[in-house]
C-alpha atoms as a PDB file:
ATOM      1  CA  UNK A   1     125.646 109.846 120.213  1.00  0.00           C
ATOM      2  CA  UNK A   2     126.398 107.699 117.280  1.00  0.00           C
ATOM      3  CA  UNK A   3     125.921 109.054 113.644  1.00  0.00           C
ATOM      4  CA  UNK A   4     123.504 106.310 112.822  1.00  0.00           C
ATOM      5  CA  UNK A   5     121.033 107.355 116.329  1.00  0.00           C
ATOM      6  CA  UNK A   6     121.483 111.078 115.463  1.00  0.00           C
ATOM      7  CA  UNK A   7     120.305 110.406 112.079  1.00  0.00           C
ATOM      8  CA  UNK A   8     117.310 108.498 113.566  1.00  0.00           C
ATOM      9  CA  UNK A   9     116.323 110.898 115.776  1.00  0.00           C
ATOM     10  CA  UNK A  10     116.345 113.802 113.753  1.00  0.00           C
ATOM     11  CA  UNK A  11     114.809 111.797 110.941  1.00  0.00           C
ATOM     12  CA  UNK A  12     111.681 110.939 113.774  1.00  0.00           C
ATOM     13  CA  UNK A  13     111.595 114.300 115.103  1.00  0.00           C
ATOM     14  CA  UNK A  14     111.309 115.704 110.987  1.00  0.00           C
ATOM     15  CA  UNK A  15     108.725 113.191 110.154  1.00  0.00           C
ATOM     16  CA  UNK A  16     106.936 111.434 113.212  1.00  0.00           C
ATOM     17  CA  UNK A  17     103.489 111.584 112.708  1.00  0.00           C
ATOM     18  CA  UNK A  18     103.141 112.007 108.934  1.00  0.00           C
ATOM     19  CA  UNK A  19     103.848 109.982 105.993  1.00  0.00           C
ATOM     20  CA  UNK A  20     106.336 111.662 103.117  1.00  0.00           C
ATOM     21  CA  UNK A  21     106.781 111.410  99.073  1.00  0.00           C
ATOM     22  CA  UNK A  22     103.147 111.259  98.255  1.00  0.00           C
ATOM     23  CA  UNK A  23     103.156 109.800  94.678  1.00  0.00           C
ATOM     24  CA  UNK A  24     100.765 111.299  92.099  1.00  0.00           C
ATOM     25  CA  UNK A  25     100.214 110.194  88.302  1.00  0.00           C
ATOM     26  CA  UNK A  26     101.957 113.741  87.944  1.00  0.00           C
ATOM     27  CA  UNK A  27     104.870 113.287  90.185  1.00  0.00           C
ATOM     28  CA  UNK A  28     108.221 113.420  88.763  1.00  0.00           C
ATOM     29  CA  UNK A  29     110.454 113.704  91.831  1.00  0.00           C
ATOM     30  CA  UNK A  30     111.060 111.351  94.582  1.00  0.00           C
ATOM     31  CA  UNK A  31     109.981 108.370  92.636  1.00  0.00           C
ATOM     32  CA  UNK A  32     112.347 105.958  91.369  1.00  0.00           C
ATOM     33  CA  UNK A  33     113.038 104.601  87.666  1.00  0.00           C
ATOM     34  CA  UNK A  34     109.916 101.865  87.776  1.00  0.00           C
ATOM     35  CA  UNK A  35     107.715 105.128  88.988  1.00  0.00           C
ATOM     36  CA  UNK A  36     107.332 104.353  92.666  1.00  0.00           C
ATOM     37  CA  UNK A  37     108.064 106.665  95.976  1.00  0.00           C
ATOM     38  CA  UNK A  38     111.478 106.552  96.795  1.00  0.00           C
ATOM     39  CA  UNK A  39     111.998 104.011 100.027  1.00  0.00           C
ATOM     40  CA  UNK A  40     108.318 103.037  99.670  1.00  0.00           C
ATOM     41  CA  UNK A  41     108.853  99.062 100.916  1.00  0.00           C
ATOM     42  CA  UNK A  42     105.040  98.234 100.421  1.00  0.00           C
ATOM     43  CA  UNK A  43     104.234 100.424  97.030  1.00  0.00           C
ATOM     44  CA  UNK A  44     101.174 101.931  99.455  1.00  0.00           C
ATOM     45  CA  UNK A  45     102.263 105.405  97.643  1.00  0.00           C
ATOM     46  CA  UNK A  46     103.673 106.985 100.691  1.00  0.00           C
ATOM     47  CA  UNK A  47     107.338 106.445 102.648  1.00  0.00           C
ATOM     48  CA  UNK A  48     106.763 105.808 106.508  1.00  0.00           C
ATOM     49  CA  UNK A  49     108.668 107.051 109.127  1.00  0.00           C
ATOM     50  CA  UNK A  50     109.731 103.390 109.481  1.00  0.00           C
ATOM     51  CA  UNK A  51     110.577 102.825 105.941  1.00  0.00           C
ATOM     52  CA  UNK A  52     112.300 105.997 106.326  1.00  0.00           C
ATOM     53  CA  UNK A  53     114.924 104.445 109.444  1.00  0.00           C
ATOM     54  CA  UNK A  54     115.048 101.766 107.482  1.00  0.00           C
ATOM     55  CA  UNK A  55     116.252 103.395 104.315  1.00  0.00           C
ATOM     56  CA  UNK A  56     118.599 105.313 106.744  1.00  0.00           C
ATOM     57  CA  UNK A  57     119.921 102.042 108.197  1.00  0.00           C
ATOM     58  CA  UNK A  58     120.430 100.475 105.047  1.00  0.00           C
ATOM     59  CA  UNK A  59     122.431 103.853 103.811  1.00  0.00           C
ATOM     60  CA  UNK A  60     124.754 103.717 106.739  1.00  0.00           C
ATOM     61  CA  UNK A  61     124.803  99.817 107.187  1.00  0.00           C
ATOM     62  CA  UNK A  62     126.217  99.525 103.303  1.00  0.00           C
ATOM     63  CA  UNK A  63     122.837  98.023 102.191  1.00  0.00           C
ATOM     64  CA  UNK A  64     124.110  94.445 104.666  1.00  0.00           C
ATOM     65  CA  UNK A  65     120.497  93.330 104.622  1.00  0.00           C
ATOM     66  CA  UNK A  66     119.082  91.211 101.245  1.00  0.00           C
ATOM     67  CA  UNK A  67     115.125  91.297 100.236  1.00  0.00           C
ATOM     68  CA  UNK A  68     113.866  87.443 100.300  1.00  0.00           C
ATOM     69  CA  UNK A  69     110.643  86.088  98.884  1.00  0.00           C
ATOM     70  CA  UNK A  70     109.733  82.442 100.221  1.00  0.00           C
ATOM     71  CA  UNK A  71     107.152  80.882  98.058  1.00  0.00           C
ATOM     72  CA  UNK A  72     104.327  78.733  99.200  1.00  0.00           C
ATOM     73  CA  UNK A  73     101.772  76.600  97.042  1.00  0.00           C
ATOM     74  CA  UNK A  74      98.758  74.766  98.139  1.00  0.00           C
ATOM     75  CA  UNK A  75      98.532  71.018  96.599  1.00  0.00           C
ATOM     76  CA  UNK A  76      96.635  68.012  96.635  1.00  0.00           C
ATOM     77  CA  UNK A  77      98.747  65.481  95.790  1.00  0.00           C
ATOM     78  CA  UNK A  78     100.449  66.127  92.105  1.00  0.00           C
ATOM     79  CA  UNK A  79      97.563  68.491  91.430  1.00  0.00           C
ATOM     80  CA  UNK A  80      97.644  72.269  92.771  1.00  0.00           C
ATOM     81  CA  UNK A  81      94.898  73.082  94.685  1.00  0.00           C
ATOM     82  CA  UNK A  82      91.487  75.302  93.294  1.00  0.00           C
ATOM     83  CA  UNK A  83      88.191  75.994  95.298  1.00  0.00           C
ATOM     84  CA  UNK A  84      85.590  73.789  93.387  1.00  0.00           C
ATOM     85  CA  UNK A  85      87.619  71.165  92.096  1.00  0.00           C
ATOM     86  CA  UNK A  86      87.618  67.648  93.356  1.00  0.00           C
ATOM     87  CA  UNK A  87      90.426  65.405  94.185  1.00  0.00           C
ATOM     88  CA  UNK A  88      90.564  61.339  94.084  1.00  0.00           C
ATOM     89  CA  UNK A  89      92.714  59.056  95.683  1.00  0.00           C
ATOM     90  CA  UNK A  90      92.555  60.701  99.377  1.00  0.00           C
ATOM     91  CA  UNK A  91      93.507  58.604 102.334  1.00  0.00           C
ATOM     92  CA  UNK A  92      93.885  54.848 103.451  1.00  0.00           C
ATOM     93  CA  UNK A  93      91.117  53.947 101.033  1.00  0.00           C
ATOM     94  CA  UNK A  94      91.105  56.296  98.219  1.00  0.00           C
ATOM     95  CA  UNK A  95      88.637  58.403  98.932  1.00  0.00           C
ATOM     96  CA  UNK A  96      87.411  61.932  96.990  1.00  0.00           C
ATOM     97  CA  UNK A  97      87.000  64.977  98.612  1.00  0.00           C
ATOM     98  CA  UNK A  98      86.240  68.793  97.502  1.00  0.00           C
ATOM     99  CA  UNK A  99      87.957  70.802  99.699  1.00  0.00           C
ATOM    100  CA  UNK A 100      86.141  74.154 100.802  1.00  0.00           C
ATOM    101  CA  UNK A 101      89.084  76.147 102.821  1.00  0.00           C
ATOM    102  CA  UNK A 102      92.796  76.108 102.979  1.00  0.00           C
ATOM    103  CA  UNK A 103      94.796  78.674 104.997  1.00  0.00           C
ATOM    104  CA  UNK A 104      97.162  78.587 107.557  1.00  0.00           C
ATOM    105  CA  UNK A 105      99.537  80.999 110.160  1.00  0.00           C
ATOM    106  CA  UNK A 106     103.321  80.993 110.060  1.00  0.00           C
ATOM    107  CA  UNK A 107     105.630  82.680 112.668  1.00  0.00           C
ATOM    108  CA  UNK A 108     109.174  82.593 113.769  1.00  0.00           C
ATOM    109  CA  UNK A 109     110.570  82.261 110.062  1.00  0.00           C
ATOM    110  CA  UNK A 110     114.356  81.664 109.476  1.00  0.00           C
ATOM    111  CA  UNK A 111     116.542  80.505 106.940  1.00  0.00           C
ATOM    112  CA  UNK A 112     119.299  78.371 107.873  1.00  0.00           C
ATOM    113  CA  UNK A 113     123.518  78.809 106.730  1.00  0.00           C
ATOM    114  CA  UNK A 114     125.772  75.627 105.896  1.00  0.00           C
ATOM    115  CA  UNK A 115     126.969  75.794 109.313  1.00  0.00           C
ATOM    116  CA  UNK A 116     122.908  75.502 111.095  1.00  0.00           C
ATOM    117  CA  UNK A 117     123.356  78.848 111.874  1.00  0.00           C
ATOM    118  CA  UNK A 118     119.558  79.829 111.919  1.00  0.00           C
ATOM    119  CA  UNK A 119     119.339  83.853 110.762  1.00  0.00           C
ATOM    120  CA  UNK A 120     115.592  85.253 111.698  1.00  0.00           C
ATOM    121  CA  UNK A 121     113.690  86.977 108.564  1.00  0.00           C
ATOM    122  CA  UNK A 122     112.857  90.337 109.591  1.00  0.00           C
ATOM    123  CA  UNK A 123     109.123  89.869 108.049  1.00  0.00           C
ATOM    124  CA  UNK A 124     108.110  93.254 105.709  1.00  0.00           C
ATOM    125  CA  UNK A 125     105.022  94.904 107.190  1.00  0.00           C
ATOM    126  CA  UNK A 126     102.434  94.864 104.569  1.00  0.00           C
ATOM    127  CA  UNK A 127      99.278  95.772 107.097  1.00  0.00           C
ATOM    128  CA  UNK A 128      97.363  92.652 104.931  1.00  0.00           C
ATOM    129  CA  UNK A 129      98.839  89.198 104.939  1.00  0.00           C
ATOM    130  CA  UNK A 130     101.938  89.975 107.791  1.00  0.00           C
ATOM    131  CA  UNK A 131     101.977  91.466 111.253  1.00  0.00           C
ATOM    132  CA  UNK A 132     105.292  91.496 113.385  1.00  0.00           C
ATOM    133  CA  UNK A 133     106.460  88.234 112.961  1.00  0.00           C
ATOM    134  CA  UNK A 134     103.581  86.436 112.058  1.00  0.00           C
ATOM    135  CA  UNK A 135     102.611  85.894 107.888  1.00  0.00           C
ATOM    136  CA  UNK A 136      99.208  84.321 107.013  1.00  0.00           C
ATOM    137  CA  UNK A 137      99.041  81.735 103.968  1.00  0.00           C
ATOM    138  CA  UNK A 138      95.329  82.036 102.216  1.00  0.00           C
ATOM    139  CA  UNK A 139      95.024  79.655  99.333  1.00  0.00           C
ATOM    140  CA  UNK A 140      90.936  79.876  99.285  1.00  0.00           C
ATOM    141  CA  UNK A 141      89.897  82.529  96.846  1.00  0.00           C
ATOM    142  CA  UNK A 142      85.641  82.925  98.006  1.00  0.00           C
ATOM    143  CA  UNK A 143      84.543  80.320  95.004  1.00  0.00           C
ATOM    144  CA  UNK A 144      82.110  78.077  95.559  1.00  0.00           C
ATOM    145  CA  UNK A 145      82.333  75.841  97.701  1.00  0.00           C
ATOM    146  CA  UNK A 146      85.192  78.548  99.536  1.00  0.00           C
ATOM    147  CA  UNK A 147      82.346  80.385 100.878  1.00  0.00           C
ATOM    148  CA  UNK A 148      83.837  81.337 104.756  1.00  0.00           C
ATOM    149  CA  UNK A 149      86.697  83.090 102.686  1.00  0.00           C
ATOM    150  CA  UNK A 150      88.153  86.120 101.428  1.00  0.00           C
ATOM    151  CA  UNK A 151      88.979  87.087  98.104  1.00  0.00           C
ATOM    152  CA  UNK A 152      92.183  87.763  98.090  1.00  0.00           C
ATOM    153  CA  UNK A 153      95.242  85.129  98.549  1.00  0.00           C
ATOM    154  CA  UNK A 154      98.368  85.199  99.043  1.00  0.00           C
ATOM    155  CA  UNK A 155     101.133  82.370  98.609  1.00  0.00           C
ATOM    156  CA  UNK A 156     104.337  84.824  99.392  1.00  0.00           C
ATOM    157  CA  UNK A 157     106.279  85.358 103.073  1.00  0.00           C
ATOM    158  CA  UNK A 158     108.272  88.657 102.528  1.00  0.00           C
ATOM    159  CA  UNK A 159     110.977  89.761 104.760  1.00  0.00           C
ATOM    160  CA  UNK A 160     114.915  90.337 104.843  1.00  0.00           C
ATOM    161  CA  UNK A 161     118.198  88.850 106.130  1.00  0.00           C
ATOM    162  CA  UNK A 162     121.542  89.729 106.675  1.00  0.00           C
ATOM    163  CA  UNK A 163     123.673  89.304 103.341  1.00  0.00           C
ATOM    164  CA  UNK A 164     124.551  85.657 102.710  1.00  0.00           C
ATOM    165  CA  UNK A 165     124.348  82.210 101.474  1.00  0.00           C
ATOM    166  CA  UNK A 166     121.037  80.090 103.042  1.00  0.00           C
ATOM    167  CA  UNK A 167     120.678  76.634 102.600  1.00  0.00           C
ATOM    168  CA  UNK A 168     117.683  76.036 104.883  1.00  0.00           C
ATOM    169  CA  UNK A 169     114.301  77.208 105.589  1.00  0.00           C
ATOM    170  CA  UNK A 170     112.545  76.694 109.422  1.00  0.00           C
ATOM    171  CA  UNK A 171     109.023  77.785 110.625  1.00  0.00           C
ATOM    172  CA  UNK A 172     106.914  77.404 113.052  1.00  0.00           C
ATOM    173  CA  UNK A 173     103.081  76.660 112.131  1.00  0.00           C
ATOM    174  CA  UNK A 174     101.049  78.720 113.942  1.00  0.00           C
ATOM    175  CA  UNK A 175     100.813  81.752 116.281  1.00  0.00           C
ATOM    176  CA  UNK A 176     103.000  82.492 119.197  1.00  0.00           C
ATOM    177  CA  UNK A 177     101.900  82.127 122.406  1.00  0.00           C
ATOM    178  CA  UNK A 178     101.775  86.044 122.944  1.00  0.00           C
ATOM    179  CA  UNK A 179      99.329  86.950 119.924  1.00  0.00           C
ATOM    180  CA  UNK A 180      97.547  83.990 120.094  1.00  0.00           C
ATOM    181  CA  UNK A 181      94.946  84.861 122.933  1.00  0.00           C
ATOM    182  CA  UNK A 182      93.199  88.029 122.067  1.00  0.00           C
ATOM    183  CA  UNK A 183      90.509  89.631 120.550  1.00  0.00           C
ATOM    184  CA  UNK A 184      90.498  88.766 116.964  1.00  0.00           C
ATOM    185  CA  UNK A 185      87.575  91.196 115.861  1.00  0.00           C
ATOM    186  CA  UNK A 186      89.803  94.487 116.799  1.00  0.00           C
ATOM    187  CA  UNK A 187      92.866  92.641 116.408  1.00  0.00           C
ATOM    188  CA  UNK A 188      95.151  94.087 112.851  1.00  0.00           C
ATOM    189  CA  UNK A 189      95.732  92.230 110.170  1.00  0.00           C
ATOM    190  CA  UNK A 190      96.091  89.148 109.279  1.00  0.00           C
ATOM    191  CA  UNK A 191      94.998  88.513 112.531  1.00  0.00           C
ATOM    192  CA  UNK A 192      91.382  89.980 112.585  1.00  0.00           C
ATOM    193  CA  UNK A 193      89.713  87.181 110.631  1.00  0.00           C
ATOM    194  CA  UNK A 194      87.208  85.775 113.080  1.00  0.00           C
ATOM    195  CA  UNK A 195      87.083  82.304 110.734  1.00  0.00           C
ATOM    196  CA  UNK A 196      90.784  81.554 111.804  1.00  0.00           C
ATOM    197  CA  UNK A 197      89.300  82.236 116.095  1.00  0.00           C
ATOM    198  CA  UNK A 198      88.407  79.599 117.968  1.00  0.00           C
ATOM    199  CA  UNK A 199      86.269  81.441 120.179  1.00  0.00           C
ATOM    200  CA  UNK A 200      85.791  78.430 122.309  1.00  0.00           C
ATOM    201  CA  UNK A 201      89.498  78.224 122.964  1.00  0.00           C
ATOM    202  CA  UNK A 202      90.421  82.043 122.984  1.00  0.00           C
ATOM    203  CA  UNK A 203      92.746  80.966 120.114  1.00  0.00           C
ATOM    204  CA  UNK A 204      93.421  81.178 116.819  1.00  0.00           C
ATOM    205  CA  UNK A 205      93.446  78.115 114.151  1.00  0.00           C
ATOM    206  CA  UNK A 206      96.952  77.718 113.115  1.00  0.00           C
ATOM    207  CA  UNK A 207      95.556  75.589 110.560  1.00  0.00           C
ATOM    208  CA  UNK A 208      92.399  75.796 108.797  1.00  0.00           C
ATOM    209  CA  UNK A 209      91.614  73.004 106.068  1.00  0.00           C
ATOM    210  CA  UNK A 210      87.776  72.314 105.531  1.00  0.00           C
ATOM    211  CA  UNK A 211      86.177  70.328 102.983  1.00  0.00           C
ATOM    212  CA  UNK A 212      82.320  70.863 101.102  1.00  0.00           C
ATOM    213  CA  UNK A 213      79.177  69.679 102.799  1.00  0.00           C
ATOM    214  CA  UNK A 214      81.320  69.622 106.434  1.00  0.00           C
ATOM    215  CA  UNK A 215      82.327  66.079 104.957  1.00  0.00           C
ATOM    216  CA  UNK A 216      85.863  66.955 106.625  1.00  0.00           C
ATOM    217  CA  UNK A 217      87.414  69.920 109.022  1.00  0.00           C
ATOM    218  CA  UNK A 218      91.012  69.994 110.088  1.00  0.00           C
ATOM    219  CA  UNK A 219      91.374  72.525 112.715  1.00  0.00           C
ATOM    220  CA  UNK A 220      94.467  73.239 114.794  1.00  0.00           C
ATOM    221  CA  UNK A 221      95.098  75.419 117.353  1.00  0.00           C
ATOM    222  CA  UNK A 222      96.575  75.517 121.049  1.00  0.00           C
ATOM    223  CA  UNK A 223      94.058  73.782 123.187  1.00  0.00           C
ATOM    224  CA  UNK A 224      93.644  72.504 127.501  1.00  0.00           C
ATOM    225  CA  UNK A 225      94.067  76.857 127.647  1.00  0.00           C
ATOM    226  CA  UNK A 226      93.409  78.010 131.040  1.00  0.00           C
ATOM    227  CA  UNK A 227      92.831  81.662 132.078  1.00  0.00           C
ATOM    228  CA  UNK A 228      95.403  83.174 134.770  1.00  0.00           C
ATOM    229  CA  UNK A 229      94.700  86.761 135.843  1.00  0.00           C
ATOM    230  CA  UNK A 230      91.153  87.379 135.062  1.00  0.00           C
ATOM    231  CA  UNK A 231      90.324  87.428 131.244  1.00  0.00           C
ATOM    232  CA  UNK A 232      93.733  86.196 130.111  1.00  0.00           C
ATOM    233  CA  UNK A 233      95.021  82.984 128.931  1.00  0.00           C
ATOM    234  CA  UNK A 234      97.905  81.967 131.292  1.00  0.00           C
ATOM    235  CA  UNK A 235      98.974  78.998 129.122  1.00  0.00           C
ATOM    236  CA  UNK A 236      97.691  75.636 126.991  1.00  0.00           C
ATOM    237  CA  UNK A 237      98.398  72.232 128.170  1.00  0.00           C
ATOM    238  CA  UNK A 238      98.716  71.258 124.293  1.00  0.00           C
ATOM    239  CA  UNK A 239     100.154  74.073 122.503  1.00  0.00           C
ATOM    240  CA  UNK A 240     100.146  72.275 118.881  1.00  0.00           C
ATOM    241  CA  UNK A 241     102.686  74.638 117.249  1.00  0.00           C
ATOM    242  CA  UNK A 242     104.707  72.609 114.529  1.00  0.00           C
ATOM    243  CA  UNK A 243     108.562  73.181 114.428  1.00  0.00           C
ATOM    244  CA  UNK A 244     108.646  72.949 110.494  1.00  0.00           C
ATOM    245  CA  UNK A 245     112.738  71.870 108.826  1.00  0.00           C
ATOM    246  CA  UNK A 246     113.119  72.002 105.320  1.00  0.00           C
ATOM    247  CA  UNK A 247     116.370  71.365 103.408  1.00  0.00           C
ATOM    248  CA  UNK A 248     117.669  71.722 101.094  1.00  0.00           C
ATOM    249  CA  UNK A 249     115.517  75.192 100.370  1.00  0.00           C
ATOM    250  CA  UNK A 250     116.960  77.901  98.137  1.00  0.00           C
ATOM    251  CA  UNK A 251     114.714  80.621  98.466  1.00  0.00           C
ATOM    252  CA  UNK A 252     115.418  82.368  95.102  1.00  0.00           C
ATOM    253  CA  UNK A 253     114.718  79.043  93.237  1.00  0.00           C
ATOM    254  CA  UNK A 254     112.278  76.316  95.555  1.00  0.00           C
ATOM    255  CA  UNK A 255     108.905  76.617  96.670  1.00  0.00           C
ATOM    256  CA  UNK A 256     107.017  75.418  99.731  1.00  0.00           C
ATOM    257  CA  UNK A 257     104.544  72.551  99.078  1.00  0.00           C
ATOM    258  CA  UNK A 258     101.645  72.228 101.492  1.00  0.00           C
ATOM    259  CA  UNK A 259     100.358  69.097 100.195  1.00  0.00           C
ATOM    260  CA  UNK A 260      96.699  68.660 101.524  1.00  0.00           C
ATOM    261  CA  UNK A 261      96.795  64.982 100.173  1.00  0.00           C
ATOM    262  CA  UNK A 262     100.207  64.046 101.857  1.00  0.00           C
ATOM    263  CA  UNK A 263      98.718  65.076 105.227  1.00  0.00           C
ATOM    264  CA  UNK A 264      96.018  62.995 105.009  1.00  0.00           C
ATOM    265  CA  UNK A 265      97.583  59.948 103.703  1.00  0.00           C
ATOM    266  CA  UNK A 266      97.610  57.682 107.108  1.00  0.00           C
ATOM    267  CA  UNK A 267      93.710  58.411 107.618  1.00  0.00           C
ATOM    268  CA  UNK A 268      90.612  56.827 106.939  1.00  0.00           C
ATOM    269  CA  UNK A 269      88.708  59.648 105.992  1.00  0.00           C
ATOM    270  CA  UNK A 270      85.291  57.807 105.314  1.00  0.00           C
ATOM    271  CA  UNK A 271      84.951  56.735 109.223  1.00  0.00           C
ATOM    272  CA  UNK A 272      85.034  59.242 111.809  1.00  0.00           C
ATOM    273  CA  UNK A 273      85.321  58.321 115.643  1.00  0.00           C
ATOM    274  CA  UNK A 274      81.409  58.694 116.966  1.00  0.00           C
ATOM    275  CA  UNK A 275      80.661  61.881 119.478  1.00  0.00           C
ATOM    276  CA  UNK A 276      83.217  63.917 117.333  1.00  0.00           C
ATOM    277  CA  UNK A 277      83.213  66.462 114.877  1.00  0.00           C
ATOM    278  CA  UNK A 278      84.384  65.026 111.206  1.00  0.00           C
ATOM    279  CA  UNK A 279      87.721  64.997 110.609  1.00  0.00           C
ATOM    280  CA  UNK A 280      90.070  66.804 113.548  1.00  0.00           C
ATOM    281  CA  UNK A 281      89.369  69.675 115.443  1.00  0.00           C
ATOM    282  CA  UNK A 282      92.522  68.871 117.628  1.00  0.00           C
ATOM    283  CA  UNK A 283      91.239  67.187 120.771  1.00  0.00           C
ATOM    284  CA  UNK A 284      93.048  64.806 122.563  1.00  0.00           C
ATOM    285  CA  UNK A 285      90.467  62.707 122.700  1.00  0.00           C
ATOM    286  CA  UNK A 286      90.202  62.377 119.154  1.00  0.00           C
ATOM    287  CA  UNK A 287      92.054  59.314 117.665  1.00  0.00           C
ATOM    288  CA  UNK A 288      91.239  60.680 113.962  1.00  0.00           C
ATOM    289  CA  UNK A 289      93.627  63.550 115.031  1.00  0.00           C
ATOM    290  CA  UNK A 290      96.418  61.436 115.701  1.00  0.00           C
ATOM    291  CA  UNK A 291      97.744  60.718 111.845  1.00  0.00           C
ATOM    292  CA  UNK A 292      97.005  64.115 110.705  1.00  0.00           C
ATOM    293  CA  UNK A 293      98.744  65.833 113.825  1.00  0.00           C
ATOM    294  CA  UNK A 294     101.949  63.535 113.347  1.00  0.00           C
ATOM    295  CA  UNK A 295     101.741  64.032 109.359  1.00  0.00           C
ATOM    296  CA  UNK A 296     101.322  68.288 110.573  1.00  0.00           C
ATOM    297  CA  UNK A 297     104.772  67.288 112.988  1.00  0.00           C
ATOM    298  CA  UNK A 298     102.966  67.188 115.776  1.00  0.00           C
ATOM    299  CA  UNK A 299     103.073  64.743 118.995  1.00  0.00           C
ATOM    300  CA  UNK A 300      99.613  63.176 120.021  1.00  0.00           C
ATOM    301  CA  UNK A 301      98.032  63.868 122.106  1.00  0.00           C
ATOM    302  CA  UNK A 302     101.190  66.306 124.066  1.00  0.00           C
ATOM    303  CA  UNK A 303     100.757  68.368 121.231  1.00  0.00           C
ATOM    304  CA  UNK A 304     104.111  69.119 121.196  1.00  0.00           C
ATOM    305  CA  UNK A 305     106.838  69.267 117.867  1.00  0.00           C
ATOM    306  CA  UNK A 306     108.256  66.440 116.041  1.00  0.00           C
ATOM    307  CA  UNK A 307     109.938  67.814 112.881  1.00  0.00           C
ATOM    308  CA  UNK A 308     111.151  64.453 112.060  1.00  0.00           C
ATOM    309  CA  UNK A 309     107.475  63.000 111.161  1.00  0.00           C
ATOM    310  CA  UNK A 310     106.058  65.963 109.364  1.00  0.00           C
ATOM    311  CA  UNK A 311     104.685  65.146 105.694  1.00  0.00           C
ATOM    312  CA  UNK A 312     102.525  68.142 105.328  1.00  0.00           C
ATOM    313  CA  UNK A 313     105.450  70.615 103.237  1.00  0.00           C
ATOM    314  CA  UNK A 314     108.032  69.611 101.114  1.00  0.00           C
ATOM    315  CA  UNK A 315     110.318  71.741  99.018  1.00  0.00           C
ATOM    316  CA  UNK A 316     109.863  71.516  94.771  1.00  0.00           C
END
């Protein structure tokens, strides 16, 4: 047995089951010099059995994996964006919205060498915003008109990568295939918010952009699902996950721009096809869909990726 799986294994047999390092206003040991528990990754006050391995790993590994912080901002246009503030200039004919929701799923996150060399972020586990490999993006704070909200945001993915030099960023928008069909009401976090369910397509909304008085939705999820064995989703004809390229992208210096304005700059947003819902709610059948899924990187109606005509993000 190596050193590295005996230390593992006696570390899990010590401490499986419990959490160690409690910190206390009165603590003085085990916390380090800005006053947190020692190998606490989340600053939840207690060290994990898996921050533990991973402290262990990092010991015996020489510390070969770097913390990384990718930065995302929500925009409309030049202008960042706020629940309750209004935006001109929208569209094919200039047109003023207010929007009323802006979040949206990111999986499969990896930053990209000189070479193309794509290197996977191992994403942190916060229990809130990321889950596995999967990060949620919530720019909507509950103002008015944000009403089908939450309070909190969050504009960060968090994760680590192997010590080295990244010139790239790649994502894909939205929920892999094998978290994407389940039940979001018992489901952990960030995927237990029933607003970001289609319950009519036993998926989740990759993308969730809504304006006030339902003037304009832009929903996107995987849609044509069909069930296989009984009760489970076997597959979607149109899976609508984005394959998202951005480079240059420094991740200790740039930001991610999802620029609500740049998405909808091909569409007519005053006119909506009859018998549909306003805006795009991703059916194939819906010709409003098919600027804002190509501006989203999207093929329509396949529903397939296109990284080369995505306008949605952009690095600053």
């Amino acid at each position: 047995m190596s050193l590295r799986h005996l230390t593992q294994l006696t570390a899990a047999m010590l401490f499986a089951g419990t959490t160690i390092g409690v910190a206390t206003s009165h603590a003085t040991e085990g916390l380090d010099a800005a006053g947190r528990c020692v190998g606490d990754q989340n600053d939840d006050g207690t060290v994990t059995i898996n921050e533990l391995i991973v402290g262990v790993n990092n010991a015996l590994d020489g510390c070969a994996y770097q913390p990384v912080t990718i930065n995302f901002r929500a925009a409309v246009g030049s202008e960042s964006f706020a629940c309750g503030s209004t935006y001109n200039g929208i569209g094919t004919t200039g047109a003023t919205i207010e929007p009323s929701d802006f979040r949206f799923y990111v999986s499969d996150v990896r930053l990209v060498t000189a070479d193309g060399t794509e290197v996977a972020v191992q994403l942190d586990q916060d229990g809130i915003w990321q889950l596995d490999d999967v990060a949620l993006l919530d720019f909507e704070n509950k103002d008015a008109p944000c009403t089908n909200g939450t309070t909190q945001t969050n504009g960060t993915v968090r994760g680590r990568v192997p010590m080295g030099e990244y010139t790239g960023l790649r994502f894909a928008l939205g929920v892999p295939p094998d978290k994407n069909h389940q039940d979001a009401s018992v489901a952990q976090s960030p995927l237990n918010l029933t607003g970001m369910f289609w319950s009519w397509q036993d998926g989740y909304k990759f993308v969730r952009i809504d304006t006030a008085n339902d003037q304009l939705r832009i929903h996107v999820g995987s849609t044509g699902c069909v069930y296989g064995e009984p009760g489970q989703v076997s597959g979607c004809a149109r899976p609508n996950r984005a394959e998202i390229r951005l480079a240059p992208f420094d991740a200790s210096s740039n930001t991610v721009v999802a620029d609500l304005a740049a998405l909808l700059a091909d569409s007519d947003i005053t006119a909506n096809q009859p018998a549909t819902p306003p805006g795009c709610m991703a059916s194939p059948d819906d010709q409003d869909c098919a600027p804002m899924l190509r501006n989203l990187g999207l093929h329509f109606p396949e529903g397939l990726p296109n990284f080369v005509t995505q306008k949605f993000f952009r690095v600053e």
